[in-house]
N, C-alpha and C. Protein backbone atom coordinates (compact mmCIF):
# COMPACT_ATOMS: atom_id res chain seq x y z
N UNK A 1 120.83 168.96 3.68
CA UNK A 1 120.67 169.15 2.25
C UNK A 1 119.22 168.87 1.91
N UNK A 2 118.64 169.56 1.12
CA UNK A 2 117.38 169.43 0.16
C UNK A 2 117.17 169.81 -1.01
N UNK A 3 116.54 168.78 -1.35
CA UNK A 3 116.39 168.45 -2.99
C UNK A 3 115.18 169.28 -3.66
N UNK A 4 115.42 170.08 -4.14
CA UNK A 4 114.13 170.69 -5.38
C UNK A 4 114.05 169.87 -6.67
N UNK A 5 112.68 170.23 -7.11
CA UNK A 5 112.55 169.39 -8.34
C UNK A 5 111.01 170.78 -8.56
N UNK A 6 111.75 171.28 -9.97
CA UNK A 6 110.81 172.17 -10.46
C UNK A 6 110.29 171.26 -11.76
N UNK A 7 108.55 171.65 -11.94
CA UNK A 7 108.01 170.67 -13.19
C UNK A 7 107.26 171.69 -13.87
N UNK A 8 107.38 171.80 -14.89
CA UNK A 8 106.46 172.95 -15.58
C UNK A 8 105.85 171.94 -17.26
N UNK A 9 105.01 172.36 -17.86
CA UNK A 9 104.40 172.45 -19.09
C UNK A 9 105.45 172.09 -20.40
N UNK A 10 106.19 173.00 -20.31
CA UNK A 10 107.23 174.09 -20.86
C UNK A 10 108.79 174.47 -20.42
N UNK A 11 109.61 174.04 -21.49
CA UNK A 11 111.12 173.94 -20.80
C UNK A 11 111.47 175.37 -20.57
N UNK A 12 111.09 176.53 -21.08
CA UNK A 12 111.28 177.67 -21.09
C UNK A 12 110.32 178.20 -19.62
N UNK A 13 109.44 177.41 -19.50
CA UNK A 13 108.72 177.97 -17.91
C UNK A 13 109.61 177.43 -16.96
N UNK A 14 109.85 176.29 -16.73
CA UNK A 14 110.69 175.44 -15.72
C UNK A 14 112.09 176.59 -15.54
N UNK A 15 112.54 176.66 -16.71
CA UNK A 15 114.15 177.40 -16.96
C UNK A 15 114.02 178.77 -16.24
N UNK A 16 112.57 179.35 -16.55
CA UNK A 16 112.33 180.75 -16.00
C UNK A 16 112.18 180.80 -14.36
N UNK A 17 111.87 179.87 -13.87
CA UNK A 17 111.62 180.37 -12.58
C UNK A 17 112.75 179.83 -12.17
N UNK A 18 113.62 178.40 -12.35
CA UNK A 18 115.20 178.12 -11.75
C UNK A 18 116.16 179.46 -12.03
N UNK A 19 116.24 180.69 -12.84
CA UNK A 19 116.58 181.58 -13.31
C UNK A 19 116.24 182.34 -12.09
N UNK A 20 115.12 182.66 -11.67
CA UNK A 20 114.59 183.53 -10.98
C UNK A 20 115.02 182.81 -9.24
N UNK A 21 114.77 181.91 -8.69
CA UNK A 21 115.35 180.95 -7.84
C UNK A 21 117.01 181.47 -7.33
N UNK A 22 117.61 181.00 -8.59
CA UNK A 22 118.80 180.91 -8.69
C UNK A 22 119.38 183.00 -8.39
N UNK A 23 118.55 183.47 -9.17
CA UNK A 23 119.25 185.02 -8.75
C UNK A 23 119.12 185.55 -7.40
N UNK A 24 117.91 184.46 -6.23
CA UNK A 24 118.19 185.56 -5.02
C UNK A 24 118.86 184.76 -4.39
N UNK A 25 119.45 183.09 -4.64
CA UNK A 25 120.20 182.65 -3.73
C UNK A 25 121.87 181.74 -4.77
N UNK A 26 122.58 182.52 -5.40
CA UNK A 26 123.40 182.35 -6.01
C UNK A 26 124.89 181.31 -5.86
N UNK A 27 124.81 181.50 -4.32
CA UNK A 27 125.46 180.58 -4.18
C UNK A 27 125.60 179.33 -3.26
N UNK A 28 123.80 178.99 -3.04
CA UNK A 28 123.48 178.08 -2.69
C UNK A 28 122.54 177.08 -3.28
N UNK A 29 122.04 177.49 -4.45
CA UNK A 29 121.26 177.10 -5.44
C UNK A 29 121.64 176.72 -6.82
N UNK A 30 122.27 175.81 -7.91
CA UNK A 30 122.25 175.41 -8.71
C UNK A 30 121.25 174.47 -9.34
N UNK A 31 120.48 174.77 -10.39
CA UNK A 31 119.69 173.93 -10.65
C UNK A 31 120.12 173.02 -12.43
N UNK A 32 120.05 171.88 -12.03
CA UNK A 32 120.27 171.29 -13.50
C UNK A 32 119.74 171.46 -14.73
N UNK A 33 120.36 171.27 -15.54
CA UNK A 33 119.63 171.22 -16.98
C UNK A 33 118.28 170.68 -17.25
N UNK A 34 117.26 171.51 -17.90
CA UNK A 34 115.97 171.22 -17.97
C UNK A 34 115.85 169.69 -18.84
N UNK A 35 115.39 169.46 -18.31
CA UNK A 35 114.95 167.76 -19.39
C UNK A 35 113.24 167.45 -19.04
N UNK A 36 113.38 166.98 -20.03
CA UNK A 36 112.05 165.92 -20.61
C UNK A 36 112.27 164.81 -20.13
N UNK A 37 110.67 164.69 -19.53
CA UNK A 37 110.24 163.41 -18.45
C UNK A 37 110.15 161.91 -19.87
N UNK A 38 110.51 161.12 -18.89
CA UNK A 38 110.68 160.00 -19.86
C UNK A 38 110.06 158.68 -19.72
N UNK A 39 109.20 158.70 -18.32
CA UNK A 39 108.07 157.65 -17.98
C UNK A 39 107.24 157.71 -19.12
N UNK A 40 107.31 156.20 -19.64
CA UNK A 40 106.79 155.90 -21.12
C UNK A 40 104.78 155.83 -20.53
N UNK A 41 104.62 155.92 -19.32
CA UNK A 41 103.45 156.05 -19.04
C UNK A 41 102.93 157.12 -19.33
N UNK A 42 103.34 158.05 -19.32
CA UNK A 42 102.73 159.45 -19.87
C UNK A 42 103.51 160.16 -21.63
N UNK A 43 103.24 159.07 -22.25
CA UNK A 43 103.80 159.45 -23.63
C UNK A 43 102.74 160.64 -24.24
N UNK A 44 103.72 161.47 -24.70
CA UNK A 44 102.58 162.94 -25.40
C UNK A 44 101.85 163.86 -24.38
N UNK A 45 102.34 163.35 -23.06
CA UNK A 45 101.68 164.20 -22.18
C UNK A 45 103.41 164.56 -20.94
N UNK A 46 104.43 164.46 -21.80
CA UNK A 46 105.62 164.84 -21.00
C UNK A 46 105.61 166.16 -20.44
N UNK A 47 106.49 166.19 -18.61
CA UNK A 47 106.41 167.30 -18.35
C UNK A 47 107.82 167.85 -18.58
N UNK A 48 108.18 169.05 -18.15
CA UNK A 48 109.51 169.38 -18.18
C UNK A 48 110.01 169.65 -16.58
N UNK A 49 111.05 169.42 -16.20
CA UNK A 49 111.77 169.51 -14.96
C UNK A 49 113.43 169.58 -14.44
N UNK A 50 113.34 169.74 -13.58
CA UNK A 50 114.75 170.67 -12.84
C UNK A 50 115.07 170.39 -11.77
N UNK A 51 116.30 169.47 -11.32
CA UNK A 51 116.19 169.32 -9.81
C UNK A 51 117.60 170.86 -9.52
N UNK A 52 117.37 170.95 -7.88
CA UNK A 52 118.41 171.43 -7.79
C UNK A 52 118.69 171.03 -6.15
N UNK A 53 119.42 171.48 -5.85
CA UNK A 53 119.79 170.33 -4.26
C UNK A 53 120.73 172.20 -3.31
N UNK A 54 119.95 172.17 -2.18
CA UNK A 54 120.05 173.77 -1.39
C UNK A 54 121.23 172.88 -0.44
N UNK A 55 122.26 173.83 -0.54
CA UNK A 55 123.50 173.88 0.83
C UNK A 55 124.02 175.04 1.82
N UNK A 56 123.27 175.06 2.36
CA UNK A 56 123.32 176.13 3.16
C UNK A 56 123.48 176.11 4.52
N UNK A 57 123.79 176.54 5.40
CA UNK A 57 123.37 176.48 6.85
C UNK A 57 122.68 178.04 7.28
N UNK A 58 121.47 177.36 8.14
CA UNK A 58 120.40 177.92 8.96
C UNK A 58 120.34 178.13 10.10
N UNK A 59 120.54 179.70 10.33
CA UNK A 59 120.62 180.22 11.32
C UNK A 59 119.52 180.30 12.00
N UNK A 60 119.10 180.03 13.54
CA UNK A 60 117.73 179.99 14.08
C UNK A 60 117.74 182.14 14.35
N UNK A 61 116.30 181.52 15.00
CA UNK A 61 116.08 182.88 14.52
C UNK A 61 116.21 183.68 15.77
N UNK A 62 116.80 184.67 16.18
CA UNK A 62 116.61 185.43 17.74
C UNK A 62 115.59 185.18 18.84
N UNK A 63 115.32 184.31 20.04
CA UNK A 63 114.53 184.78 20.20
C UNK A 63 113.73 185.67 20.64
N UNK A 64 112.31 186.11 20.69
CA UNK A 64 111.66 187.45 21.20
C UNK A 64 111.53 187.66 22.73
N UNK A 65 112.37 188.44 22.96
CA UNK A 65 112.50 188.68 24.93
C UNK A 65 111.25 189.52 24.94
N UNK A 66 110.52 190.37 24.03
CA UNK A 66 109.63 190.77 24.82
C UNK A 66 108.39 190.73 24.87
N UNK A 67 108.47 188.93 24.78
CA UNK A 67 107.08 188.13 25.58
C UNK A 67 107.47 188.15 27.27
């Protein structure tokens, strides 16, 4: 398993590319609801973000016989 975490500017940028993410791998990709960062260290300078967590299994790849 691996964890994504998308951070954008903008909840509508973050949302756009988990959108885009999410359409070529549909049913291995869910990404959560966009939220606002909440580390009081960066007050007025919040980012926006998205985790999403990949389940898949990975097939190795053939290898090349004609080396």
């Amino acid at each position: 398993m691996v964890q994504l975490r998308l951070e954008g500017d903008s909840a509508d940028e973050v949302q756009a590319i988990a959108d885009t993410i999410e359409s070529f791998f549909p049913q291995h990709i869910s990404f959560s609801h966009v939220r606002t960062g909440t580390n009081p260290r960066y007050t007025g300078q919040q980012k926006f973000f998205s985790y999403a967590r990949i389940e898949m299994t990975i097939l190795p790849l053939p290898s090349d016989s004609s080396e």
